[in-house]
C-alpha atoms as a PDB file:
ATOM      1  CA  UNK A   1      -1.075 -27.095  24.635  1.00  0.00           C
ATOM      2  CA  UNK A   2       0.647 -27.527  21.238  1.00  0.00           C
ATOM      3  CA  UNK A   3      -1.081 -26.047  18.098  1.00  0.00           C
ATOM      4  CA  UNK A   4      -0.054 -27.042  14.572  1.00  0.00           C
ATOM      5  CA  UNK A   5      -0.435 -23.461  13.472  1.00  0.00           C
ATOM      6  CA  UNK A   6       1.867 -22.100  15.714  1.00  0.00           C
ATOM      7  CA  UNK A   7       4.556 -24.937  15.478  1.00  0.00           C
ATOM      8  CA  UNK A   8       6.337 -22.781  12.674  1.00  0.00           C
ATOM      9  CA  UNK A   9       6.391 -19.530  15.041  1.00  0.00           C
ATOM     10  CA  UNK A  10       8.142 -21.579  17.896  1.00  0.00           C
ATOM     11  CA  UNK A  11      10.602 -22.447  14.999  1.00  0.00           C
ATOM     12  CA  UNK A  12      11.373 -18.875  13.886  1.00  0.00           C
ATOM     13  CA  UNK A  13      11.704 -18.155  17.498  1.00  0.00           C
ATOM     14  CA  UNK A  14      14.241 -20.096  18.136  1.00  0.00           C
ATOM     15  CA  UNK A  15      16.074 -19.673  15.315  1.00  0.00           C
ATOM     16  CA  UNK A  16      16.091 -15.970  15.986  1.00  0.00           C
ATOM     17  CA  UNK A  17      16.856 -16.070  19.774  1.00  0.00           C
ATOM     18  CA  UNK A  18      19.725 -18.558  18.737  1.00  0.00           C
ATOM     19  CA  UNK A  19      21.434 -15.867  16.344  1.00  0.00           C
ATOM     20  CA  UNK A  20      20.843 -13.572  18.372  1.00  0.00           C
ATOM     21  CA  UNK A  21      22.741 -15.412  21.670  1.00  0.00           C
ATOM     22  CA  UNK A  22      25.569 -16.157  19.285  1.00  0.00           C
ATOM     23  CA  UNK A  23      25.997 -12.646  18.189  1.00  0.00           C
ATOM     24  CA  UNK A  24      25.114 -13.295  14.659  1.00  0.00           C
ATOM     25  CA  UNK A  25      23.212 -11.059  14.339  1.00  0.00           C
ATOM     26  CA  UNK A  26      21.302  -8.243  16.127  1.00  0.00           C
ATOM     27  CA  UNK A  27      17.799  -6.315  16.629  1.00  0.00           C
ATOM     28  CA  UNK A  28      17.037  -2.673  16.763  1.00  0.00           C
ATOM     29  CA  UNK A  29      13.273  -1.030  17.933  1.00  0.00           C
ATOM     30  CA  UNK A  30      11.630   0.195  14.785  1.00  0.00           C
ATOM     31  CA  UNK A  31       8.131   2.439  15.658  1.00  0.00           C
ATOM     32  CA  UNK A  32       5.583   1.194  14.309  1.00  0.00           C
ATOM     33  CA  UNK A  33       4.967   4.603  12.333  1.00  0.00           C
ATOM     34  CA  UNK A  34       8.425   3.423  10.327  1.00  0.00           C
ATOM     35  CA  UNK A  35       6.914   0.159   9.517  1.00  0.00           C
ATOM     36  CA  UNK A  36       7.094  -0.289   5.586  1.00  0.00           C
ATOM     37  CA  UNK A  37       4.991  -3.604   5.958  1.00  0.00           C
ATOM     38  CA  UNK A  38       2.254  -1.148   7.499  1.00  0.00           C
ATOM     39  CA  UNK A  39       0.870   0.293   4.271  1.00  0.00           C
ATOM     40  CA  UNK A  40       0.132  -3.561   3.202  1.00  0.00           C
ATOM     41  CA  UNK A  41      -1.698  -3.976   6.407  1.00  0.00           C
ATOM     42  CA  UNK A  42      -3.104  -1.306   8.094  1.00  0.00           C
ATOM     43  CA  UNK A  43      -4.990   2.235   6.949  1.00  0.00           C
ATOM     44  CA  UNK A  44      -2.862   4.944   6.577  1.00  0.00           C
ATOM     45  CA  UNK A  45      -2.953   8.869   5.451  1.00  0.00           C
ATOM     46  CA  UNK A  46      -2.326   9.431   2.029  1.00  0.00           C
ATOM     47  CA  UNK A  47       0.661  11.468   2.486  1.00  0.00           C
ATOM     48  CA  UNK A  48       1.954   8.446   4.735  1.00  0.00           C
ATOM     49  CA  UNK A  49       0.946   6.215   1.927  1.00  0.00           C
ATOM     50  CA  UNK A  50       2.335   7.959  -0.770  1.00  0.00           C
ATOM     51  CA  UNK A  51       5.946   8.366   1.239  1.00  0.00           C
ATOM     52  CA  UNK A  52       6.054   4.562   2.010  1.00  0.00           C
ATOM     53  CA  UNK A  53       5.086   3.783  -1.365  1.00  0.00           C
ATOM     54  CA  UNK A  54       7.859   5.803  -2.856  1.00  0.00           C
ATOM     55  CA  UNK A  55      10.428   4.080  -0.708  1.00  0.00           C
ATOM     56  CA  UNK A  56       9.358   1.014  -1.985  1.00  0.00           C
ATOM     57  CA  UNK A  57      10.045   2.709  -5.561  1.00  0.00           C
ATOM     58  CA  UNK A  58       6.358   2.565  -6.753  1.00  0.00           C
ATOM     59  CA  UNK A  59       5.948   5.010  -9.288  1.00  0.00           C
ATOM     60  CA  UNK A  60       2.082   7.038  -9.161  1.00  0.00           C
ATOM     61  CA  UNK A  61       0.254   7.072 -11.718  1.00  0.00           C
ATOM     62  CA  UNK A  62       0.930  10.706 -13.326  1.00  0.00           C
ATOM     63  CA  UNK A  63       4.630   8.738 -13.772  1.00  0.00           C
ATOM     64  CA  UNK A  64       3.176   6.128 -15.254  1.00  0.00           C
ATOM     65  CA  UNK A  65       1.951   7.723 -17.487  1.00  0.00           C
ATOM     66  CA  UNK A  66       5.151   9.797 -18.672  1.00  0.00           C
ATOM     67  CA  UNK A  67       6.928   6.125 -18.962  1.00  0.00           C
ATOM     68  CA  UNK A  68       3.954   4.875 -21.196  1.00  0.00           C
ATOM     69  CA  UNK A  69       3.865   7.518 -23.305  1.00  0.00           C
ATOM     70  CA  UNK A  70       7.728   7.551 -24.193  1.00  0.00           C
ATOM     71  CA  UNK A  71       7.162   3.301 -24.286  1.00  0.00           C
ATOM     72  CA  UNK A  72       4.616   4.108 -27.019  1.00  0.00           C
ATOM     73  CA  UNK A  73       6.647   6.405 -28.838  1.00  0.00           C
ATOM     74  CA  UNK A  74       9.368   4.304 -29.170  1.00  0.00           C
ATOM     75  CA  UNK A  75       7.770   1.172 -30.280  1.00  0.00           C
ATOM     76  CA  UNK A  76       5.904   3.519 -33.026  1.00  0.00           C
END
């Protein structure tokens, strides 16, 4: 049975498999515990968070903070 909503999945699909066949390009097993995408969908520890959030270069807040306060001074 065809579903609209999964018309652009079959797409990808072949796209991918085709690259793939023709040696363009190639995949490799990620865990999922190595997942970046995972702290935007799933719960995580903060530790976890915090590392996967640094390798996105998110800066906490205590950072933040520093970098305001030398934006402030400078504009003064």
């Amino acid at each position: 049975m065809f579903h609209e909503r999964t018309k652009n999945i079959k797409i990808d699909y072949h796209f991918v498999r085709e690259k793939l066949l023709d040696g363009l390009i190639s995949l490799s097993y990620t865990p999922t515990r190595l997942q970046l995408a995972n702290v935007l969908t799933k719960p995580l520890s903060g530790s976890f968070h915090h590392s996967v959030l640094s390798k996105f270069g998110v800066q906490t807040p205590t950072n933040l903070k520093g970098v305001l306060d030398l934006t402030l001074r400078h504009l003064s």
